[in-house]
PDB file of N, CA and C in Angstrom:
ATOM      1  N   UNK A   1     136.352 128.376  69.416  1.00  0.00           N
ATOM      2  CA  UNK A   1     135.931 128.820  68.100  1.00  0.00           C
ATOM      3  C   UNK A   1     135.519 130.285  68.201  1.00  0.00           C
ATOM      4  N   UNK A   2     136.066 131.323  67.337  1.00  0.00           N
ATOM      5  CA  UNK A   2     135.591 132.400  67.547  1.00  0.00           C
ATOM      6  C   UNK A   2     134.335 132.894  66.667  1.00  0.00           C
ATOM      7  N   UNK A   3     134.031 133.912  67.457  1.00  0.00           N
ATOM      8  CA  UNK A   3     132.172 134.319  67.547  1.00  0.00           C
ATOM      9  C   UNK A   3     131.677 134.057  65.632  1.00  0.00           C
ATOM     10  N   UNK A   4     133.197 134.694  64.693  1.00  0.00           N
ATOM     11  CA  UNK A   4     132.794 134.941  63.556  1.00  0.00           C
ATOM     12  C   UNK A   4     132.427 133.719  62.546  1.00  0.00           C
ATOM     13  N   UNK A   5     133.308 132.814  62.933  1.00  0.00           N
ATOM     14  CA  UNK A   5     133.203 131.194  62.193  1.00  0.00           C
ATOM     15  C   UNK A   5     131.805 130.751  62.959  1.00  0.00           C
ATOM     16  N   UNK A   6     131.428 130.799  64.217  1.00  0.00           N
ATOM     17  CA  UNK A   6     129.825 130.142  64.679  1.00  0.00           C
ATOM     18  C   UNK A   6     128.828 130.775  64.188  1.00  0.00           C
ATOM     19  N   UNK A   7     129.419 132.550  64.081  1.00  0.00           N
ATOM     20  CA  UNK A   7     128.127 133.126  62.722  1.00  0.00           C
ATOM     21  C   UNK A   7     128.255 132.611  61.374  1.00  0.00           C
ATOM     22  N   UNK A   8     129.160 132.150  60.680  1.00  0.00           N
ATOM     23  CA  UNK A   8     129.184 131.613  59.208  1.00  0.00           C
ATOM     24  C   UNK A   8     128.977 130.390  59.195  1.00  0.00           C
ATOM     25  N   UNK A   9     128.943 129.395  60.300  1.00  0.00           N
ATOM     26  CA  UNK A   9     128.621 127.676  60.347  1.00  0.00           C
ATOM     27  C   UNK A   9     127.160 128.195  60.230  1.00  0.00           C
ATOM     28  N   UNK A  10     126.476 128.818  60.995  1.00  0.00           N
ATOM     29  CA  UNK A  10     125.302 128.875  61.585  1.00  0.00           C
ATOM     30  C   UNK A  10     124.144 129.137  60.595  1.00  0.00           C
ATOM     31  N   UNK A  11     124.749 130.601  59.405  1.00  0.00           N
ATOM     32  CA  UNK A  11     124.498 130.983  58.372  1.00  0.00           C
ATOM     33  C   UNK A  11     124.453 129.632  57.190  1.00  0.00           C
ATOM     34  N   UNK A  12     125.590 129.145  57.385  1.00  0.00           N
ATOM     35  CA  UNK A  12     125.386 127.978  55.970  1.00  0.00           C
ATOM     36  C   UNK A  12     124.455 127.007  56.221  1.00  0.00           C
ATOM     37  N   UNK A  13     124.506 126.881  57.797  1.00  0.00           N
ATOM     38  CA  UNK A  13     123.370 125.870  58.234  1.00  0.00           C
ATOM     39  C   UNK A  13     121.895 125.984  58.018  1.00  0.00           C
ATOM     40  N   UNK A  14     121.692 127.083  58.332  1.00  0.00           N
ATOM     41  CA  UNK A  14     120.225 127.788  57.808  1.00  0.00           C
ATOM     42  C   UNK A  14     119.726 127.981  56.284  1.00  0.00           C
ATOM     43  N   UNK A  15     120.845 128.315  55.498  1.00  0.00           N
ATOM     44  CA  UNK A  15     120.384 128.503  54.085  1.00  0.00           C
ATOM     45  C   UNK A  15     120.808 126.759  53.736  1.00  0.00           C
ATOM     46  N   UNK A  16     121.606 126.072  54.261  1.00  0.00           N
ATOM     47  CA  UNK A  16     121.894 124.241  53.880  1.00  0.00           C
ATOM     48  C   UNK A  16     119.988 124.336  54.050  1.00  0.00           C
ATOM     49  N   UNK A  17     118.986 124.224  55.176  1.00  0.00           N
ATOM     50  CA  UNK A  17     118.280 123.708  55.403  1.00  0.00           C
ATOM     51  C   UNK A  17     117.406 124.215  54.197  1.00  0.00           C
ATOM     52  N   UNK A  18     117.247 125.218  54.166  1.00  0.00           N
ATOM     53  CA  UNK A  18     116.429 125.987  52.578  1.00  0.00           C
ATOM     54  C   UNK A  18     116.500 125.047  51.728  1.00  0.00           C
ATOM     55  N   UNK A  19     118.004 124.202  51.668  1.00  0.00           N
ATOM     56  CA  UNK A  19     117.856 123.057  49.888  1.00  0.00           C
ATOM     57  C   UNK A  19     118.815 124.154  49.103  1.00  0.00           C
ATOM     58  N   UNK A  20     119.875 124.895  49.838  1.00  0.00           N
ATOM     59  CA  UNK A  20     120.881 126.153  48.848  1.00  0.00           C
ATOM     60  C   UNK A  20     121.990 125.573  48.469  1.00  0.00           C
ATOM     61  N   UNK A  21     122.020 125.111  47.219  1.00  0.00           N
ATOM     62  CA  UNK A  21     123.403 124.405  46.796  1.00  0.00           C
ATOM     63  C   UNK A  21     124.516 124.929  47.278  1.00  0.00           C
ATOM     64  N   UNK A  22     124.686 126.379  47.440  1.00  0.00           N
ATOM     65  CA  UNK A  22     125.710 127.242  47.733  1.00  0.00           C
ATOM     66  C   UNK A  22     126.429 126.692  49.320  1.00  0.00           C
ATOM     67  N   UNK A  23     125.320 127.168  49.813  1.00  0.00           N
ATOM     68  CA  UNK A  23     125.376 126.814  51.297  1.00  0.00           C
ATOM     69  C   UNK A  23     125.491 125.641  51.745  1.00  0.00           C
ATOM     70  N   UNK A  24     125.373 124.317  50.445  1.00  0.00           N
ATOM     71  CA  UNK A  24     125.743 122.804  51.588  1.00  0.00           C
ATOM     72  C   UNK A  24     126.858 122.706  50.661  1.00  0.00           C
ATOM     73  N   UNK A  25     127.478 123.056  49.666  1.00  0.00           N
ATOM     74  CA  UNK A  25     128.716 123.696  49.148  1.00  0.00           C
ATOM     75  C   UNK A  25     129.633 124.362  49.892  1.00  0.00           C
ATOM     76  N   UNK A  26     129.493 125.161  50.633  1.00  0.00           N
ATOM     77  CA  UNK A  26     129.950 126.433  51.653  1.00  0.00           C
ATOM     78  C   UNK A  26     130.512 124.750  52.983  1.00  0.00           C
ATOM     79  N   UNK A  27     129.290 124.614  53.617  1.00  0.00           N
ATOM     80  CA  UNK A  27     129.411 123.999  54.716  1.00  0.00           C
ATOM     81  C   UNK A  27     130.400 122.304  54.049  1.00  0.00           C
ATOM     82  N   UNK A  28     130.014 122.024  52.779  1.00  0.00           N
ATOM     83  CA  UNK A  28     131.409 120.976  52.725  1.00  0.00           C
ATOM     84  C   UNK A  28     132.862 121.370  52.796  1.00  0.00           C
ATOM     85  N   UNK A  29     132.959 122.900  52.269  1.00  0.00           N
ATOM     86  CA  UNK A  29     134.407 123.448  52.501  1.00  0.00           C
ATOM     87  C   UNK A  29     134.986 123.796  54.048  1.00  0.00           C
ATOM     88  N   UNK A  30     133.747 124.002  54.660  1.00  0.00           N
ATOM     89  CA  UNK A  30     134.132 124.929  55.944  1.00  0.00           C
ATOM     90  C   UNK A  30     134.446 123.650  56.576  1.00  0.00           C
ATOM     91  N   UNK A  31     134.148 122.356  56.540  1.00  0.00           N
ATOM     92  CA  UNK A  31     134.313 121.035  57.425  1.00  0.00           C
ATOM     93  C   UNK A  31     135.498 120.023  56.419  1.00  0.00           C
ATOM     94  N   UNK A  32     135.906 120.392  55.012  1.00  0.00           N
ATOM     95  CA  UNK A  32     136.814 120.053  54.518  1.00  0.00           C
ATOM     96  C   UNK A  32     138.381 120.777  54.718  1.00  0.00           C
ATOM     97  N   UNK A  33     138.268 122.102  55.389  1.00  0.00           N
ATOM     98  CA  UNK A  33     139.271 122.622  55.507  1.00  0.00           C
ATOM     99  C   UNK A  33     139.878 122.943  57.214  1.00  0.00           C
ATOM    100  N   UNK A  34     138.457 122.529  57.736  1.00  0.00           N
ATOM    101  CA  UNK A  34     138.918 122.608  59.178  1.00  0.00           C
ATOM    102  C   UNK A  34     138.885 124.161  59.407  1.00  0.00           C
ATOM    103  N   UNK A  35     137.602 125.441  58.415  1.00  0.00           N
ATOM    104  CA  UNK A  35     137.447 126.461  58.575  1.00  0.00           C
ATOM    105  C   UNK A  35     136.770 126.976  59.945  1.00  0.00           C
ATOM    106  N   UNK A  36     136.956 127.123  61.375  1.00  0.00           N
ATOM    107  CA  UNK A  36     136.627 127.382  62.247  1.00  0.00           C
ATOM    108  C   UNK A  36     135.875 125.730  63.235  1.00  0.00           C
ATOM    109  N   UNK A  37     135.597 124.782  62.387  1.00  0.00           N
ATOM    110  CA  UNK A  37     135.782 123.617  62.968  1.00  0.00           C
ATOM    111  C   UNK A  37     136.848 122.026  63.094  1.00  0.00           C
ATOM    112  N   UNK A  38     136.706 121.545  63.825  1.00  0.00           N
ATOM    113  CA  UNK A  38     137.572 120.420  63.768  1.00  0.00           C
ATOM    114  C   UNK A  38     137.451 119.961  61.967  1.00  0.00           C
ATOM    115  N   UNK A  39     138.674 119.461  61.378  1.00  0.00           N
ATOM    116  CA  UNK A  39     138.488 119.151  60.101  1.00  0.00           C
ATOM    117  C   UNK A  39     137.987 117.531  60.060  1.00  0.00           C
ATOM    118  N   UNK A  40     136.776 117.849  59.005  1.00  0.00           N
ATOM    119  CA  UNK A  40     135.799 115.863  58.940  1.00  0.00           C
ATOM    120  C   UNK A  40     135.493 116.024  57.664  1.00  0.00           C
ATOM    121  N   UNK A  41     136.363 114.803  57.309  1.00  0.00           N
ATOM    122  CA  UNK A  41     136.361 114.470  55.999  1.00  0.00           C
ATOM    123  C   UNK A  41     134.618 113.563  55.622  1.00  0.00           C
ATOM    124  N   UNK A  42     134.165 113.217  56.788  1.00  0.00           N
ATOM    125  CA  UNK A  42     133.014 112.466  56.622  1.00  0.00           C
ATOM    126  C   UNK A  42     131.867 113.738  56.190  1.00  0.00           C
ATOM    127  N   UNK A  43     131.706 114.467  57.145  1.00  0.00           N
ATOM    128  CA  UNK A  43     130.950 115.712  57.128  1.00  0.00           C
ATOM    129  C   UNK A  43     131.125 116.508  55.945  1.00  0.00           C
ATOM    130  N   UNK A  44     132.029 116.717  55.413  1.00  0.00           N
ATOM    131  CA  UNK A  44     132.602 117.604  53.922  1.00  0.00           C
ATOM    132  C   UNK A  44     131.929 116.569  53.166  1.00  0.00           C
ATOM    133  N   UNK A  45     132.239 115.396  52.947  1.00  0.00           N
ATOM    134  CA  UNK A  45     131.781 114.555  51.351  1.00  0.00           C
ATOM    135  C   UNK A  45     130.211 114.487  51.572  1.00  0.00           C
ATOM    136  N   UNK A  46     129.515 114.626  53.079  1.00  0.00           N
ATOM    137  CA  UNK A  46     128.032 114.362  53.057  1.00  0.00           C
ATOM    138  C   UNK A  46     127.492 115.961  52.135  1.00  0.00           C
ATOM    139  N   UNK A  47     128.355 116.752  52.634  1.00  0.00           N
ATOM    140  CA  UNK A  47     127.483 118.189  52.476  1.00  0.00           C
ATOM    141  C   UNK A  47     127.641 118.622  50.792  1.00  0.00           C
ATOM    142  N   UNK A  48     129.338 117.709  50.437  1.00  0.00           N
ATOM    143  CA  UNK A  48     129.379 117.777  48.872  1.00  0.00           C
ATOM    144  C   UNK A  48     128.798 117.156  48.093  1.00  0.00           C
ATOM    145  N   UNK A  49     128.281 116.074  48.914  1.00  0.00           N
ATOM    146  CA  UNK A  49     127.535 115.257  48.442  1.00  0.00           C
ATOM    147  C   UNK A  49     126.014 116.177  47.778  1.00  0.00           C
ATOM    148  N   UNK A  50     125.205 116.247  49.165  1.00  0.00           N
ATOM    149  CA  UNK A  50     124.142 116.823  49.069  1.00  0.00           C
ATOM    150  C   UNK A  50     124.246 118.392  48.068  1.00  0.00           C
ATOM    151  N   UNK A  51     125.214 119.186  47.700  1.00  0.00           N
ATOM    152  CA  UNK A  51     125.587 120.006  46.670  1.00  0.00           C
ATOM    153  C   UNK A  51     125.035 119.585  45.490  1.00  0.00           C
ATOM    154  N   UNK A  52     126.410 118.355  45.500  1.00  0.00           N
ATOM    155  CA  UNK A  52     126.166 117.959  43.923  1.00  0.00           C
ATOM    156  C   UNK A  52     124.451 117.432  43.829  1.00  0.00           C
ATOM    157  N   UNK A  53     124.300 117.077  44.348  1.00  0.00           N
ATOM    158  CA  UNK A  53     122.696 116.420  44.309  1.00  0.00           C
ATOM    159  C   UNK A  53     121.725 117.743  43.711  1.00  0.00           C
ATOM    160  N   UNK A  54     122.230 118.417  44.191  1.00  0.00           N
ATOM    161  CA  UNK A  54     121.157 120.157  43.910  1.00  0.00           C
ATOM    162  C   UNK A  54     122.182 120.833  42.442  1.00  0.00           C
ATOM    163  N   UNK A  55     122.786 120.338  42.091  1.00  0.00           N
ATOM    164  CA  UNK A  55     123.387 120.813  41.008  1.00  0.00           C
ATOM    165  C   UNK A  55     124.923 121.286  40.862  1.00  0.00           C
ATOM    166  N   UNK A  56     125.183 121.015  41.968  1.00  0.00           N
ATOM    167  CA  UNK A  56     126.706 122.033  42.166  1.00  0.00           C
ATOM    168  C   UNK A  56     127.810 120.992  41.675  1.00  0.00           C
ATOM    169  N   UNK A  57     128.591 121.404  40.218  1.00  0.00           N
ATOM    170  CA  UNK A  57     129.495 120.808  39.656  1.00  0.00           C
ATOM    171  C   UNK A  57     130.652 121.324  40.470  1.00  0.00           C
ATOM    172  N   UNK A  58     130.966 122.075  40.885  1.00  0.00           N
ATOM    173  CA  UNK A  58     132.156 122.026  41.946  1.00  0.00           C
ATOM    174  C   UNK A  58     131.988 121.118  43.205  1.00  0.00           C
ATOM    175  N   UNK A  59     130.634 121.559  43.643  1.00  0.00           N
ATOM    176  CA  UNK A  59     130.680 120.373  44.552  1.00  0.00           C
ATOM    177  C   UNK A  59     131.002 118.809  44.518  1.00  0.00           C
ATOM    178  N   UNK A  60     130.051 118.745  43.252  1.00  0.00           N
ATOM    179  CA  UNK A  60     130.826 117.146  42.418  1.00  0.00           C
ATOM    180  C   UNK A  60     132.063 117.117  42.325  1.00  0.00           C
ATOM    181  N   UNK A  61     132.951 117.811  42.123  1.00  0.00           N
ATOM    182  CA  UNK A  61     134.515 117.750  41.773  1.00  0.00           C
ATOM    183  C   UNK A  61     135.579 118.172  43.043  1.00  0.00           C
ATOM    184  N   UNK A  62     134.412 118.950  44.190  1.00  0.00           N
ATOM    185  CA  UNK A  62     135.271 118.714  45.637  1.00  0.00           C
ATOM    186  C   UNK A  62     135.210 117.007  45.943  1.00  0.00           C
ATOM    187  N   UNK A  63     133.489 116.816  45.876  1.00  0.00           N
ATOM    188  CA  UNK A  63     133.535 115.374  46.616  1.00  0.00           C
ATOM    189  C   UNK A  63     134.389 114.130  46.141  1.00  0.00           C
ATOM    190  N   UNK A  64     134.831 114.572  44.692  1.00  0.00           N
ATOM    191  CA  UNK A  64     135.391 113.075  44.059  1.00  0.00           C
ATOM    192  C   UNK A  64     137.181 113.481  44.651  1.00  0.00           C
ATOM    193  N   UNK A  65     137.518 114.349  44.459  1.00  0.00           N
ATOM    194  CA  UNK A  65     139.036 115.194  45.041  1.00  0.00           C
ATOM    195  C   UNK A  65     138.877 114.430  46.914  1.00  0.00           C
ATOM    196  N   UNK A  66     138.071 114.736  47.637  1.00  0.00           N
ATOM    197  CA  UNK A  66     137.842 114.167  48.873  1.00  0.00           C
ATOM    198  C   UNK A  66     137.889 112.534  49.097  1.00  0.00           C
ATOM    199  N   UNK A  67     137.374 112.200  48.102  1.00  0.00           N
ATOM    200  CA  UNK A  67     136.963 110.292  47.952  1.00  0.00           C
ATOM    201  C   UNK A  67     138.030 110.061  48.374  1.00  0.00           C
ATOM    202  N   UNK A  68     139.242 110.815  47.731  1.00  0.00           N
ATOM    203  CA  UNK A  68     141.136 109.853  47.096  1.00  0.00           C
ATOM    204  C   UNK A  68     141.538 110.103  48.062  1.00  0.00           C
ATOM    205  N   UNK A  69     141.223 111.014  49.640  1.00  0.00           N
ATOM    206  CA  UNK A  69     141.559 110.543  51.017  1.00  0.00           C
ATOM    207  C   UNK A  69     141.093 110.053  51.634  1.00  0.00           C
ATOM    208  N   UNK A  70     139.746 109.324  51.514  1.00  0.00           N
ATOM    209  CA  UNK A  70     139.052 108.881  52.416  1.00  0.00           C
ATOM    210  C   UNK A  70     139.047 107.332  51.879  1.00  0.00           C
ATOM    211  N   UNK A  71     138.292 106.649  53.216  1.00  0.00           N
ATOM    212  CA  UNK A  71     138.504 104.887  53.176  1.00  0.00           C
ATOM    213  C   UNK A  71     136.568 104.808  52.745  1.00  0.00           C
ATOM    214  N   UNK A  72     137.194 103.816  51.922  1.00  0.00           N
ATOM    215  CA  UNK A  72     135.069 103.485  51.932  1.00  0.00           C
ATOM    216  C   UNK A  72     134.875 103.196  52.951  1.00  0.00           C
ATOM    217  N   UNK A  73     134.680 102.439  54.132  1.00  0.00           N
ATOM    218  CA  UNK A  73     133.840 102.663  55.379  1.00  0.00           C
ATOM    219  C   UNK A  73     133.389 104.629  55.805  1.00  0.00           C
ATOM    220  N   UNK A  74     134.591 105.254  55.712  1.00  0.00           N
ATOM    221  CA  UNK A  74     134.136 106.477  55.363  1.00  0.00           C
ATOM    222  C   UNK A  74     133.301 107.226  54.364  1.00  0.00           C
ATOM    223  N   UNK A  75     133.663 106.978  53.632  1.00  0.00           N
ATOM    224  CA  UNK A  75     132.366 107.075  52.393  1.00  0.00           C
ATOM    225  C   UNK A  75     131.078 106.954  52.291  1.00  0.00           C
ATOM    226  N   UNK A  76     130.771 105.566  53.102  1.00  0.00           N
ATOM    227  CA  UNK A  76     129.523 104.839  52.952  1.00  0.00           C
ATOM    228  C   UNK A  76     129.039 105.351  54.278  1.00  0.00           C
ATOM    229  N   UNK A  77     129.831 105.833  54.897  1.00  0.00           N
ATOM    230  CA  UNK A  77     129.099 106.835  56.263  1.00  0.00           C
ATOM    231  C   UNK A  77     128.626 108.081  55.974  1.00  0.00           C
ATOM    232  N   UNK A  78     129.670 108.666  54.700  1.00  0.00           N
ATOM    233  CA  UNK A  78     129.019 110.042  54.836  1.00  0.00           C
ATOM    234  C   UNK A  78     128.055 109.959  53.597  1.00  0.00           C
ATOM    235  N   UNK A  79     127.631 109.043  52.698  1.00  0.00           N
ATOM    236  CA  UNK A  79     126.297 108.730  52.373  1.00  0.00           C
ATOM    237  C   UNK A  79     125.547 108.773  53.044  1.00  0.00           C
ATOM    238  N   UNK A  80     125.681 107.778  54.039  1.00  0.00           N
ATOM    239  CA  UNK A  80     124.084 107.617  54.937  1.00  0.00           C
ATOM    240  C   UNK A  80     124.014 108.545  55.492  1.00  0.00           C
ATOM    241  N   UNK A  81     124.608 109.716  55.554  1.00  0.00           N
ATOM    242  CA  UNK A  81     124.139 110.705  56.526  1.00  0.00           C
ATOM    243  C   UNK A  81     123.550 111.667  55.481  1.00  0.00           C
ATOM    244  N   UNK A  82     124.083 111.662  54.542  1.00  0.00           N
ATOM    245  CA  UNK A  82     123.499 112.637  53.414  1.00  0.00           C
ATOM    246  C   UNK A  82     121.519 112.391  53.077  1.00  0.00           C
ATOM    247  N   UNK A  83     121.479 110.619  53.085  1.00  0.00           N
ATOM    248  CA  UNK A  83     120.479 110.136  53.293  1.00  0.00           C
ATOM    249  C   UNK A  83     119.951 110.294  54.112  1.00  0.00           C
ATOM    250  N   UNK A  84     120.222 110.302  55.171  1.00  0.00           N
ATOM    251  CA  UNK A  84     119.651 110.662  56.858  1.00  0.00           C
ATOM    252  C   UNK A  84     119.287 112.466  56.559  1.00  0.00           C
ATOM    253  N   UNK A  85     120.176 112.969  55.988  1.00  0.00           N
ATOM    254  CA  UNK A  85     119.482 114.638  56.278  1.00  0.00           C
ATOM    255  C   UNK A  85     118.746 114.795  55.218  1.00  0.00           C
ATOM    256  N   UNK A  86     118.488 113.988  54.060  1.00  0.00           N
ATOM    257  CA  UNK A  86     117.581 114.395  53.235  1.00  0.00           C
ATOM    258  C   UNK A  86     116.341 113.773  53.722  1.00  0.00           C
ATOM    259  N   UNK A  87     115.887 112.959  54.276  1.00  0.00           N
ATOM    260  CA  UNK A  87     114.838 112.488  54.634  1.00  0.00           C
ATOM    261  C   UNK A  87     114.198 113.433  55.494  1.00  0.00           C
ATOM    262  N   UNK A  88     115.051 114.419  55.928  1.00  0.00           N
ATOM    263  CA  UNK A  88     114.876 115.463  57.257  1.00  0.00           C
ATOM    264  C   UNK A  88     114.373 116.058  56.977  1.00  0.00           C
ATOM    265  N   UNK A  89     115.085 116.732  55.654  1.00  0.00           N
ATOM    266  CA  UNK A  89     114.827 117.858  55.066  1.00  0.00           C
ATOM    267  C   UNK A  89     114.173 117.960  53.878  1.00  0.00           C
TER     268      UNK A  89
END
């Protein structure tokens, strides 16, 4: 992975933890497109998830666009993790 994608994961990760719609918006695209990491469809719907939760109507309309490839056992995973990092955070 080069230096510039571990500075922009790293960046969305830090403002994700703030509660920045943008940034757990940002980090569902960067893990929906396979932008400098392996592509996870589980990881993208948690972070679009947690978006839409803070207000982000794109994010709502990535995560439902994401659903129509993914299997509910997938789904219901990247819930609980959305649940799991909000309890965190």
């Amino acid at each position: 992975m080069a230096r510039r994608d571990i500075d922009l994961l790293q960046k969305c990760e830090l403002a994700a933890e703030a509660g920045a719609p943008d940034a757990l918006y940002n980090l569902g695209l960067i893990y929906a497109t396979g932008n400098g990491v392996d592509t996870d469809f589980i990881n993208a719907h948690k972070w679009f998830n947690l978006a839409a939760l803070r207000g982000s109507h794109a994010a709502r309309d990535s995560r439902a666009e994401l659903a129509l490839e993914m299997e509910t056992v997938q789904i219901s995973e990247a819930q609980r993790l959305a649940r799991e990092w909000l309890s965190c955070h």
